[in-house]
Protein backbone atom coordinates (compact mmCIF):
# COMPACT_ATOMS: atom_id res chain seq x y z
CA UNK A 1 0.94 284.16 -91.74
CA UNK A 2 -2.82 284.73 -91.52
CA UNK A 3 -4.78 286.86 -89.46
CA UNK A 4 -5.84 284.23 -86.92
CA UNK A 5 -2.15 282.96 -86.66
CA UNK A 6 -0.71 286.51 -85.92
CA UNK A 7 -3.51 286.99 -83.25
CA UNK A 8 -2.83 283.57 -81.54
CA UNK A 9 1.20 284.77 -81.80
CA UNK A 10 0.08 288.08 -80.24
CA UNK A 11 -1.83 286.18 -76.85
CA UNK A 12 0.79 284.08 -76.52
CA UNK A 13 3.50 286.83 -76.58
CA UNK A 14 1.20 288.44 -73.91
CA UNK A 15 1.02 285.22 -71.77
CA UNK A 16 4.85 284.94 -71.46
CA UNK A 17 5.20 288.20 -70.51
CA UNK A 18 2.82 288.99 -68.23
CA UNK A 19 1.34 285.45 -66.53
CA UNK A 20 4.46 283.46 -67.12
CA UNK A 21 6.59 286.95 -66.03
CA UNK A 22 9.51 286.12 -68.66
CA UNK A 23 12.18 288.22 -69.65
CA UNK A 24 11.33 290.41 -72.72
CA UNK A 25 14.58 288.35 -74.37
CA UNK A 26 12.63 285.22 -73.49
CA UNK A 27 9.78 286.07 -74.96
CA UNK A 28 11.55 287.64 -78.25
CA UNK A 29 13.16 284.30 -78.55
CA UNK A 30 9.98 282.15 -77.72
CA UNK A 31 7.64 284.43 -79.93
CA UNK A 32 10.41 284.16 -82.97
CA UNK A 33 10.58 280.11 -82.87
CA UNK A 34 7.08 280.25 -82.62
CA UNK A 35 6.37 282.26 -85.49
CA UNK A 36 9.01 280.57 -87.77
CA UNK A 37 6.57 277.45 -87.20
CA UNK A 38 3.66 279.04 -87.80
CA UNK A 39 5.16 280.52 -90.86
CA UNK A 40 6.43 277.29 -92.25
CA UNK A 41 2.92 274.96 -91.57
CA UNK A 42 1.43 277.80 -93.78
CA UNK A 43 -1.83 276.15 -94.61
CA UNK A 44 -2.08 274.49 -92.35
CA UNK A 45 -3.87 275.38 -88.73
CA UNK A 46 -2.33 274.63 -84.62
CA UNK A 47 -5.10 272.69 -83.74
CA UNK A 48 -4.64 269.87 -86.35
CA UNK A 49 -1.01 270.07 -85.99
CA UNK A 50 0.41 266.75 -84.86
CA UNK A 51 4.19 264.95 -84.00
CA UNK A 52 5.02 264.69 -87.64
CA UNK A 53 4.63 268.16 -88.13
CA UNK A 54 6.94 268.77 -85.43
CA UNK A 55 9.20 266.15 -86.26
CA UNK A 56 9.38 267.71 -90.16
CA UNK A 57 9.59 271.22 -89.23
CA UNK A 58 12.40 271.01 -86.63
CA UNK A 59 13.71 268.43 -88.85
CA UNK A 60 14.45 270.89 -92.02
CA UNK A 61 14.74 274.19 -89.88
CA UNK A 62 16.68 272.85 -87.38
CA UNK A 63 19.12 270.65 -89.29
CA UNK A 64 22.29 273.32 -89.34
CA UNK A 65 21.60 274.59 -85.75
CA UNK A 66 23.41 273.33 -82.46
CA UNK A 67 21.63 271.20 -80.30
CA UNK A 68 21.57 273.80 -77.69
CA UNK A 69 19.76 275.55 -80.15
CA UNK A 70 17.58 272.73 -81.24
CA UNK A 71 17.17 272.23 -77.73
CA UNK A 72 15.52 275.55 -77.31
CA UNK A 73 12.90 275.56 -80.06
CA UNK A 74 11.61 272.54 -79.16
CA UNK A 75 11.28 274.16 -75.39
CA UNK A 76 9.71 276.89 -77.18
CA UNK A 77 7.09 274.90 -79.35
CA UNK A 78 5.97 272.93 -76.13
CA UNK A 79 5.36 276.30 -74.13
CA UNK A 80 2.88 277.10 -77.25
CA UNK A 81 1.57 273.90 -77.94
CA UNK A 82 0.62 273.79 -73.55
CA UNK A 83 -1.01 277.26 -73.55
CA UNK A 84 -2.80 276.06 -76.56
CA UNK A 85 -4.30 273.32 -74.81
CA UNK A 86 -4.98 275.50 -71.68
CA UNK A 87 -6.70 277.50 -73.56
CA UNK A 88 -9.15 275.07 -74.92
CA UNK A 89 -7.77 275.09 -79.07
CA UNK A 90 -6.28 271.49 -78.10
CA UNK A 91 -6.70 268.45 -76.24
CA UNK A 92 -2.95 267.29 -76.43
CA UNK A 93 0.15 268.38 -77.01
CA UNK A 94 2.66 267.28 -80.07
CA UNK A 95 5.34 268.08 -78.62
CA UNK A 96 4.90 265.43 -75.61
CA UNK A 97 6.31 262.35 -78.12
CA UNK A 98 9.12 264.44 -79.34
CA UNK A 99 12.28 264.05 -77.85
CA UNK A 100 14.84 266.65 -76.51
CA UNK A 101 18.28 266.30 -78.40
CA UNK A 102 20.89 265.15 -75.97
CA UNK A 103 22.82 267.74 -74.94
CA UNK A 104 26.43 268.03 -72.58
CA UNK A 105 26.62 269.89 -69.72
CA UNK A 106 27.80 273.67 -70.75
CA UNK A 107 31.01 274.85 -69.18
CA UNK A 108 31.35 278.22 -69.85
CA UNK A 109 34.43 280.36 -70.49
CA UNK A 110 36.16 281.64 -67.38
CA UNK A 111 39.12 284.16 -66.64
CA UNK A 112 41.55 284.00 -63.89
CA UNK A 113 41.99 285.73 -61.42
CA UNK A 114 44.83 287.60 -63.40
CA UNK A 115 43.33 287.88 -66.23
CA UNK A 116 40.10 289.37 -64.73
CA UNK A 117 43.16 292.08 -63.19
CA UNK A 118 44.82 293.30 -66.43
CA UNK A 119 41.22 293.84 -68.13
CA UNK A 120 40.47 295.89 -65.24
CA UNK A 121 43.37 297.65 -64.50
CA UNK A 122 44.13 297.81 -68.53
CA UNK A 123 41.27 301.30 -68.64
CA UNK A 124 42.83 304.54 -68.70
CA UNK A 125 40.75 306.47 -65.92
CA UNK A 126 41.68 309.69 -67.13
CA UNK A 127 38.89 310.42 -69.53
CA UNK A 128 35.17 310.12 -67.96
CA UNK A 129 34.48 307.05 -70.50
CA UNK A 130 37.15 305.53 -68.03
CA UNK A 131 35.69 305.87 -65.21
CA UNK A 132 32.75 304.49 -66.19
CA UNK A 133 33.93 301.34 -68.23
CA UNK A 134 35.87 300.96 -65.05
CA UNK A 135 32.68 300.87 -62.93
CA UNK A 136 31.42 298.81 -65.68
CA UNK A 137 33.73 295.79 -65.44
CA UNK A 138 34.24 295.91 -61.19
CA UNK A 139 30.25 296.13 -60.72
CA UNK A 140 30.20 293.21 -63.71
CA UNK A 141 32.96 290.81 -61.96
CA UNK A 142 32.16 292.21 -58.06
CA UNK A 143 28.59 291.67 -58.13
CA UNK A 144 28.24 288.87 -60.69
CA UNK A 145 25.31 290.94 -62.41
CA UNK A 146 23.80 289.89 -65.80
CA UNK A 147 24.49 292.63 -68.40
CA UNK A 148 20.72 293.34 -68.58
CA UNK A 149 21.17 293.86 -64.86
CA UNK A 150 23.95 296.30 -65.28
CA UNK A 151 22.30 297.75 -67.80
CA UNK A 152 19.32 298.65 -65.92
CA UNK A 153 20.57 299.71 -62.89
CA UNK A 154 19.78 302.68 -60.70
CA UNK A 155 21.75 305.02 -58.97
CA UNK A 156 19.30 304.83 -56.28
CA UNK A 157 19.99 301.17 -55.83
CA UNK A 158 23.46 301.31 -55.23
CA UNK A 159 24.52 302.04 -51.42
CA UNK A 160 28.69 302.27 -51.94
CA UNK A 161 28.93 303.05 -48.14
CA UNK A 162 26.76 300.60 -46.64
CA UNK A 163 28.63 297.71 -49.75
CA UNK A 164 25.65 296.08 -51.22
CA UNK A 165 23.70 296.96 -54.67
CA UNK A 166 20.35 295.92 -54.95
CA UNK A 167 19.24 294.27 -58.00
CA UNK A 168 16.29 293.69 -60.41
CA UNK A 169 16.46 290.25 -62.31
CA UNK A 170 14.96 287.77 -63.96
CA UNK A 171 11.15 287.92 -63.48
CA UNK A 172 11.10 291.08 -61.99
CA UNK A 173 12.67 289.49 -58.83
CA UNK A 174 15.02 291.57 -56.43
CA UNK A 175 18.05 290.15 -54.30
CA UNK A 176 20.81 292.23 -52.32
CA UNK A 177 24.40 291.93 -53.80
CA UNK A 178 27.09 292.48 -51.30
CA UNK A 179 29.51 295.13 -52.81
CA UNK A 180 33.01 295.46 -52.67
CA UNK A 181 35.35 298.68 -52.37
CA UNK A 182 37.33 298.75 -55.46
CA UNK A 183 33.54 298.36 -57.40
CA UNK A 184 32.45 301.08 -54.47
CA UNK A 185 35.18 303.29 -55.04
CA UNK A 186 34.91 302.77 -59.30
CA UNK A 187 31.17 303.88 -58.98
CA UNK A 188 31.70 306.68 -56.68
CA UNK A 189 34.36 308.27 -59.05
CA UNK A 190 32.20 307.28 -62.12
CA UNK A 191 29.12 309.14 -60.52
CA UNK A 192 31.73 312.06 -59.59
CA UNK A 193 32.10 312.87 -63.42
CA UNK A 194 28.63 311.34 -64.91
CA UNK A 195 26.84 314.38 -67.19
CA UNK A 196 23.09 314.93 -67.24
CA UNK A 197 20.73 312.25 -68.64
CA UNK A 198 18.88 312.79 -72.05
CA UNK A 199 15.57 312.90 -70.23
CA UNK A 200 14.44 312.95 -66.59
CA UNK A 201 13.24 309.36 -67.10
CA UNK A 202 16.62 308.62 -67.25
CA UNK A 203 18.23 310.64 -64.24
CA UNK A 204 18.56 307.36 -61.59
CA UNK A 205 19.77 305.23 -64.62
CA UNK A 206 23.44 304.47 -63.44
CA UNK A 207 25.40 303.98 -66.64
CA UNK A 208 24.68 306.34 -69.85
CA UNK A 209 26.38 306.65 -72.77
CA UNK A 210 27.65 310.25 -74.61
CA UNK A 211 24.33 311.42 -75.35
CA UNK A 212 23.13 311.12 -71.76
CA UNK A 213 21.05 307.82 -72.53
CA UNK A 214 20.89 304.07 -71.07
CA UNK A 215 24.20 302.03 -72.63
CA UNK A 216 22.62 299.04 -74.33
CA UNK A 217 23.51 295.83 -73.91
CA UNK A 218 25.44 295.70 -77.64
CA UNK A 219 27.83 298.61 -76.19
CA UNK A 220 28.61 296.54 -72.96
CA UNK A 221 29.79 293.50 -75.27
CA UNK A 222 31.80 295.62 -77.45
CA UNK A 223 33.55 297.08 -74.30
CA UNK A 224 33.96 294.07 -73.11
CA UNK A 225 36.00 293.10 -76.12
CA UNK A 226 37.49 296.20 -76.58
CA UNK A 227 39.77 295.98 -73.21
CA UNK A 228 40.27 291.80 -73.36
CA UNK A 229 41.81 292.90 -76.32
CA UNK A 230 43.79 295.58 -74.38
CA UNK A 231 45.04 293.10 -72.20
CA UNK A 232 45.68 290.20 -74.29
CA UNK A 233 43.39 288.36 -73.42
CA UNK A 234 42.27 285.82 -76.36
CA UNK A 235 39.30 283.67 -74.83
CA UNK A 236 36.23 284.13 -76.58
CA UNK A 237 34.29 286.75 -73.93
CA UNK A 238 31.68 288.16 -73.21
CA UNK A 239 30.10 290.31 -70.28
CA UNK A 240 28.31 286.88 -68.76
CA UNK A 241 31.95 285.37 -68.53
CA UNK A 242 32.49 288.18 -65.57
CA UNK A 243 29.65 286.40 -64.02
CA UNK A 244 30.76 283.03 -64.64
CA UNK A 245 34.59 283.93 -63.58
CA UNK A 246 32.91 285.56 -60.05
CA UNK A 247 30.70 282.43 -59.12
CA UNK A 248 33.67 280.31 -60.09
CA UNK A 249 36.22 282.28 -58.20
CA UNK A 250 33.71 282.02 -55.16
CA UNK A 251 33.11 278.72 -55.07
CA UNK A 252 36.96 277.94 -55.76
CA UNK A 253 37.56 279.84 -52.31
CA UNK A 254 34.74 278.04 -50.11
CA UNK A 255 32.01 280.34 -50.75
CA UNK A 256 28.87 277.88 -49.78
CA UNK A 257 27.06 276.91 -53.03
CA UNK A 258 23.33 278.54 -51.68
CA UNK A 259 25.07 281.69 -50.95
CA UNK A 260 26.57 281.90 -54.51
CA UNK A 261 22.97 281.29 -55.84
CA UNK A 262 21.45 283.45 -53.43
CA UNK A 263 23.97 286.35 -55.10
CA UNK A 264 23.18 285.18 -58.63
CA UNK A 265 19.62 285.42 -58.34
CA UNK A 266 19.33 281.27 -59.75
CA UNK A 267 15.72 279.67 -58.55
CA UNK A 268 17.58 276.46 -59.30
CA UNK A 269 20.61 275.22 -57.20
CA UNK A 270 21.62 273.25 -60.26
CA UNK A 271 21.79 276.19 -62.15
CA UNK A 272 24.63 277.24 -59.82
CA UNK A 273 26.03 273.63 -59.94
CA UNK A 274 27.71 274.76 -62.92
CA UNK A 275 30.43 276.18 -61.37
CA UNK A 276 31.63 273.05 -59.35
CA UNK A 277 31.65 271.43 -62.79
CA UNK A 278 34.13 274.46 -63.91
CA UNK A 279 36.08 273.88 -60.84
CA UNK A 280 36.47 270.20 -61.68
CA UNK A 281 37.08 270.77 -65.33
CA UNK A 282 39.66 272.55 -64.53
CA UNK A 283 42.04 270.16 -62.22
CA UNK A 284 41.04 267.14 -63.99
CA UNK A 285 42.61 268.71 -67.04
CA UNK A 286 45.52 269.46 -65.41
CA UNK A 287 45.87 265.77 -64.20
CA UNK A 288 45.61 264.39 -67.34
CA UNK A 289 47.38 266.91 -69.17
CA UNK A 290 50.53 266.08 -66.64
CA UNK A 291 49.46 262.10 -66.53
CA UNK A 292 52.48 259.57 -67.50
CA UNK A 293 49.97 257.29 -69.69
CA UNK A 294 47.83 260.27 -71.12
């Protein structure tokens, strides 16, 4: 990639982040697509770039991804290919003839009410990893958090005795969380045992690992794992599917729908949709799993 390319990369990054307020995983994704493109028309420049181009590049780099996937990098070619022409290095955009690969709704993976029990109740709380794996997975199902959430949260934002945790999301946005005593009383014993942080920048940060720093988000998957294992639990998990299985288990028990998205922190109602879907997914496989003529 030439010098003009990785400066047009670098404004770009810089526009996501700061005017379009994206996640830094948003951008990392956007700026990677991006680049692979850039990297792959080689000689040639963006601004004489047209639909075949697009067409051919997604066409051979695309080919063994999902559509979800494919889905993506086209979303993340049009971004470019609009701030390009907002910023006056094109008139149109190639990406406007190109279509979007059809793609079915996404039900994701949810755990029962049971199941969501013996992962929790599976941690031995008598070490002070315990504790605070066990804080972990109540403040992950309880408060329906994204693990970025979790893994950025303060001490200072959590208020166990008045039950609500306030939260930081997507696009620097905050929203209140109601919070509920088992998660309460988990965080309260975590925080009774909690060492000292690495570094005072890292004093209100609520969850640290052994050496007193933030846990990453790699280390909340693996724990994840670690205790569906425990508990024999064989869906393919993650932390997100404690968010999932808490709007799901909500909405299963009459929580209204703009309350749900209120607690996730979704702009978009049809974001939270989902979990209807998940609802109905589930009896209507139950009816025809039981049906006389299936």
């Amino acid at each position: 990639m030439d010098a003009r390319a990785q400066r047009i990369l670098k404004d770009y990054s810089y526009y996501l982040r700061v005017e379009r307020g994206m996640s830094p995983n948003t951008v990392a994704a956007y700026r990677s697509d991006v680049s692979s493109f850039l990297e792959w028309l080689s000689g040639g420049t963006v601004a004489a770039a047209d639909t075949e181009d697009i067409m051919a590049y997604l066409a051979k780099h695309s080919a063994s991804l999902s559509k979800r996937s494919q889905s993506r990098e086209l979303s993340a070619l049009t971004s470019f290919f609009d701030w390009l022409v907002v910023e006056g290095e094109r008139k149109d955009n190639p990406c406007d003839r190109v279509d979007f690969p059809k793609i079915g709704r996404y039900l994701p993976a949810v755990l029962s009410v049971e199941e969501v029990n013996a992962i929790i109740d599976g941690v031995d709380t008598r070490s002070p990893k315990g504790l605070r794996d066990k804080a972990i997975l109540e403040i992950l199902y309880g408060c329906g958090l994204r693990v970025s959430e979790l893994c950025d949260l303060r001490i200072s934002h959590v208020y166990t005795e008045e039950g609500f945790v306030r939260v930081v999301g997507k696009g620097n946005k905050e929203r209140l969380v109601p919070m509920g005593e088992s998660a309460a009383a988990a965080f309260t014993d975590w925080l009774g045992v909690r060492g000292e942080a690495f570094a005072p920048e890292f004093s209100d940060i609520a969850f640290l690992n052994r050496f007193g720093k933030p846990l990453s988000r790699i280390s909340v998957f693996k724990l994840v794992k670690e205790y569906a294992l425990l508990a024999g639990v064989t869906k393919e998990i993650s932390p997100h599917t404690f968010r999932h299985s808490f709007a799901t288990h909500l909405i299963e028990n009459g929580a209204d729908l703009r309350v749900v998205q209120e607690m996730l922190g979704h702009e978009n109602i049809t974001t939270t949709e989902i979990y209807t879907h998940i609802d109905t997914a589930t009896w209507q496989k139950a009816v025809l799993d039981h049906h006389p003529r299936k």
